[in-house]
Protein backbone atom coordinates (compact mmCIF):
# COMPACT_ATOMS: atom_id res chain seq x y z
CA UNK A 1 -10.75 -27.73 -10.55
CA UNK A 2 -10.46 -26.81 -6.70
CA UNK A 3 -11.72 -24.14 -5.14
CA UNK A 4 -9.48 -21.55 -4.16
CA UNK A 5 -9.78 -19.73 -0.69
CA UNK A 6 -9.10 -16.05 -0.42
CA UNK A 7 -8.13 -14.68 3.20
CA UNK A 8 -8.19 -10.49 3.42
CA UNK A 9 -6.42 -9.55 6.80
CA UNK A 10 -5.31 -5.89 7.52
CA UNK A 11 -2.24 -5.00 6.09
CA UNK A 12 0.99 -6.22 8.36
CA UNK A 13 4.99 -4.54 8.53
CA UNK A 14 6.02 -7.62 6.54
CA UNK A 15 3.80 -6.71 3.34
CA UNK A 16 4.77 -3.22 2.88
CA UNK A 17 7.54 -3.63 0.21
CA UNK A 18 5.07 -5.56 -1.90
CA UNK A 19 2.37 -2.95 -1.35
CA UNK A 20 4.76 -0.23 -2.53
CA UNK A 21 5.87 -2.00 -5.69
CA UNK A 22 2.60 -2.70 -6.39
CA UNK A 23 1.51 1.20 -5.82
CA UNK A 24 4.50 2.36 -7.42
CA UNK A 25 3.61 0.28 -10.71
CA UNK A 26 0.03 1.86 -11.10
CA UNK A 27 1.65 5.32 -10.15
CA UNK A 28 4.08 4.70 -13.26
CA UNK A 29 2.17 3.28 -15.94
CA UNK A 30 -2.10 3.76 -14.57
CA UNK A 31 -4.01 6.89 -14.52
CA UNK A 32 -5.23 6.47 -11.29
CA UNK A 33 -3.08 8.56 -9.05
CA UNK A 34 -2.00 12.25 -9.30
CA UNK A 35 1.87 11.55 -8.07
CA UNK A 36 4.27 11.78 -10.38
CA UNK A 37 7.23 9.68 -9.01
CA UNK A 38 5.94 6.79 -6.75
CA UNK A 39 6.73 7.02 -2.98
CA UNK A 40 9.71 5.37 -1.37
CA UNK A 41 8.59 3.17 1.35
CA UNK A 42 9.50 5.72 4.21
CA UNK A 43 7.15 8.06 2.77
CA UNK A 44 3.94 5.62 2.34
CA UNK A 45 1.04 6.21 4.62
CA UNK A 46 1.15 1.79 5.80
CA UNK A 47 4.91 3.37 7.12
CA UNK A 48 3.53 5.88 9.19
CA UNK A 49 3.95 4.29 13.05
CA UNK A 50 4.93 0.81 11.50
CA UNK A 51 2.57 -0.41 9.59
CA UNK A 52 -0.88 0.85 10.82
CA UNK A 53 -2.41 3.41 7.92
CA UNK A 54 -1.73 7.30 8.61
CA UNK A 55 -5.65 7.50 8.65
CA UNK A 56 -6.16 8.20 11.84
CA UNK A 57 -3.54 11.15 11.83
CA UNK A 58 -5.63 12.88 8.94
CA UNK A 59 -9.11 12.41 11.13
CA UNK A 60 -10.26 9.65 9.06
């Protein structure tokens, strides 16, 4: 068996669909978020001026 390598890098324009589908998944079916219909990708934070999180605008 090899060894596998994981790489965590921020979070880039090109991986927000994925991100959504995955949110929008645990927003359907987990318990683990109080939203009722999962976002469309317009309205996810990653969107907010391209694909940097909205943090910053909520003093975080």
């Amino acid at each position: 068996m090899s060894p596998q390598t994981t790489l965590i890098r921020p979070c880039q324009a090109d991986d927000l669909s994925a991100v959504t589908a995955i949110y929008a998944h645990h927003v359907t079916q987990g318990r683990g978020s109080f939203e009722l219909d999962p976002p469309l990708l317009q309205e996810t934070p990653l969107a907010v001026n391209g694909y940097r999180l909205g943090l910053s605008a909520h003093g975080l």
